[in-house]
C-alpha atoms as a PDB file:
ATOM      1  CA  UNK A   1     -14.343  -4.282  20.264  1.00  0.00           C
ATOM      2  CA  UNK A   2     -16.266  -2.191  21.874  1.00  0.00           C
ATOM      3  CA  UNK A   3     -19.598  -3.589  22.874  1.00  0.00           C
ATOM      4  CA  UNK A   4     -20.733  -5.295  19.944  1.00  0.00           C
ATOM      5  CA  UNK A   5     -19.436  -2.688  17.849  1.00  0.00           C
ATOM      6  CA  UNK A   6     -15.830  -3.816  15.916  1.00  0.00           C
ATOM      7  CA  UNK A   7     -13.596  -0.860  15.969  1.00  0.00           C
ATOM      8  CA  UNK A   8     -10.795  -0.560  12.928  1.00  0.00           C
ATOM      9  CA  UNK A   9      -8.286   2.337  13.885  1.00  0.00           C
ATOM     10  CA  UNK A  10      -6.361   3.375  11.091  1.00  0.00           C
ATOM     11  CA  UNK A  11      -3.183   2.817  10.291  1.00  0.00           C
ATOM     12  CA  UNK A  12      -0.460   5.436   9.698  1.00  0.00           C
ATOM     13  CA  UNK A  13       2.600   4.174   7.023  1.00  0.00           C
ATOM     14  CA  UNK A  14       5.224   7.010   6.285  1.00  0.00           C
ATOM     15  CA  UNK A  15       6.311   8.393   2.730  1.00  0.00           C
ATOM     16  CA  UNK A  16       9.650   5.995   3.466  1.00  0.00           C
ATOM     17  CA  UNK A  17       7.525   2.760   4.221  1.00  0.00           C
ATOM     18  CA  UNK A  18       4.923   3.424   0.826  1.00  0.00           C
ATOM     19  CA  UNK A  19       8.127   4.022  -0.919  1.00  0.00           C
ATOM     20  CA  UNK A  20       9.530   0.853  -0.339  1.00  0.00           C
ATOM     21  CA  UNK A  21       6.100  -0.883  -0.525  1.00  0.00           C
ATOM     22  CA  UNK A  22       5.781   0.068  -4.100  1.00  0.00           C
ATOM     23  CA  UNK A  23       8.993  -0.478  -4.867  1.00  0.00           C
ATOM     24  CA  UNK A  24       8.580  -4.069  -3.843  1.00  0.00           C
ATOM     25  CA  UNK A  25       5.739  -4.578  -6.239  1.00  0.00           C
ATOM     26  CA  UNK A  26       7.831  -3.098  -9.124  1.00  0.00           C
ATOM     27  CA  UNK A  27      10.145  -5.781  -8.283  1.00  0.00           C
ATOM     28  CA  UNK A  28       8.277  -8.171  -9.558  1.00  0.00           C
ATOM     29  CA  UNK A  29       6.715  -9.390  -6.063  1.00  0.00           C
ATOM     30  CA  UNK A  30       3.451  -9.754  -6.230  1.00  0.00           C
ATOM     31  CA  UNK A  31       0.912  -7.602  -4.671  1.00  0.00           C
ATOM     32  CA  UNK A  32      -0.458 -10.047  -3.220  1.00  0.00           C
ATOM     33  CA  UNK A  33       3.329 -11.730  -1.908  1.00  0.00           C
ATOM     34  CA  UNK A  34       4.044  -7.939  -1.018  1.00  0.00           C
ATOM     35  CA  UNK A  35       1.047  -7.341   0.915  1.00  0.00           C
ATOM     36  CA  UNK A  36       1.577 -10.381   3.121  1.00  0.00           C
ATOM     37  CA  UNK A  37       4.950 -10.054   3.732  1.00  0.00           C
ATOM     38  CA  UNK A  38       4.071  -6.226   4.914  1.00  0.00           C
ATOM     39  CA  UNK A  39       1.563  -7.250   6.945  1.00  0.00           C
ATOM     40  CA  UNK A  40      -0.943  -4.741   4.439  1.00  0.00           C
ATOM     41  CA  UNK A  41      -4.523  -5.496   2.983  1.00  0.00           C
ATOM     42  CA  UNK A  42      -3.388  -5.897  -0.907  1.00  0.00           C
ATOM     43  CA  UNK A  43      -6.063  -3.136  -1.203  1.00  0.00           C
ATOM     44  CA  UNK A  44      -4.323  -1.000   0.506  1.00  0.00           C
ATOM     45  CA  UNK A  45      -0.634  -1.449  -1.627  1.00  0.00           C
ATOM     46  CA  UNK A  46      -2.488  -1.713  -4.709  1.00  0.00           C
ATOM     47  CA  UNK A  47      -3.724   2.032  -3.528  1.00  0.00           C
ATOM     48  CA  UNK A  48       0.148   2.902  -3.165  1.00  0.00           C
ATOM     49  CA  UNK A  49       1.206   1.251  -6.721  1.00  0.00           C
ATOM     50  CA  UNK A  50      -1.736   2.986  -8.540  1.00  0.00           C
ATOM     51  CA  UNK A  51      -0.971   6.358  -7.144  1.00  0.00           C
ATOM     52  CA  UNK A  52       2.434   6.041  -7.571  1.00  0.00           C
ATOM     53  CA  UNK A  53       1.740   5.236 -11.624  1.00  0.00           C
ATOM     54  CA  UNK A  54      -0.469   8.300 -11.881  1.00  0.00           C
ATOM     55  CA  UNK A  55       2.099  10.595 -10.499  1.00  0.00           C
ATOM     56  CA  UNK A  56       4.373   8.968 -12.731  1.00  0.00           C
ATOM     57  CA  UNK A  57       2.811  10.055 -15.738  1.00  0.00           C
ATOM     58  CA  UNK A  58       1.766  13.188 -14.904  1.00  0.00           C
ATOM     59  CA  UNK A  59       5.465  13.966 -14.186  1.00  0.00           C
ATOM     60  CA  UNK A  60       5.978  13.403 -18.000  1.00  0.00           C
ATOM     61  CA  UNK A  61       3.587  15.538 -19.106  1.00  0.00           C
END
């Protein structure tokens, strides 16, 4: 915190980490299971799982 101000710094996940992230989800873990197990906002790894479905199908295209 800096004065009354919260500050958020951003994380950083590598390609490797998402990977596996998403992969946990596909699973059959739930977001929200995967999330708190990864110490993630569920936002964030529902980000990951959407984006990974999109470049899914525009691979088969």
């Amino acid at each position: 915190m800096i004065g009354n101000v919260m500050v958020h710094r951003r994380h950083r996940f590598s390609p490797e980490f998402k990977d596996e992230a998403v992969k946990l989800v596909e699973s059959r873990v739930s977001v929200a299971e995967a999330a708190c197990q990864l110490g993630l906002l569920e936002q964030t790894l529902r980000n990951w799982v959407e984006t990974r479905r999109k470049t899914r199908v525009r691979s088969l295209r």
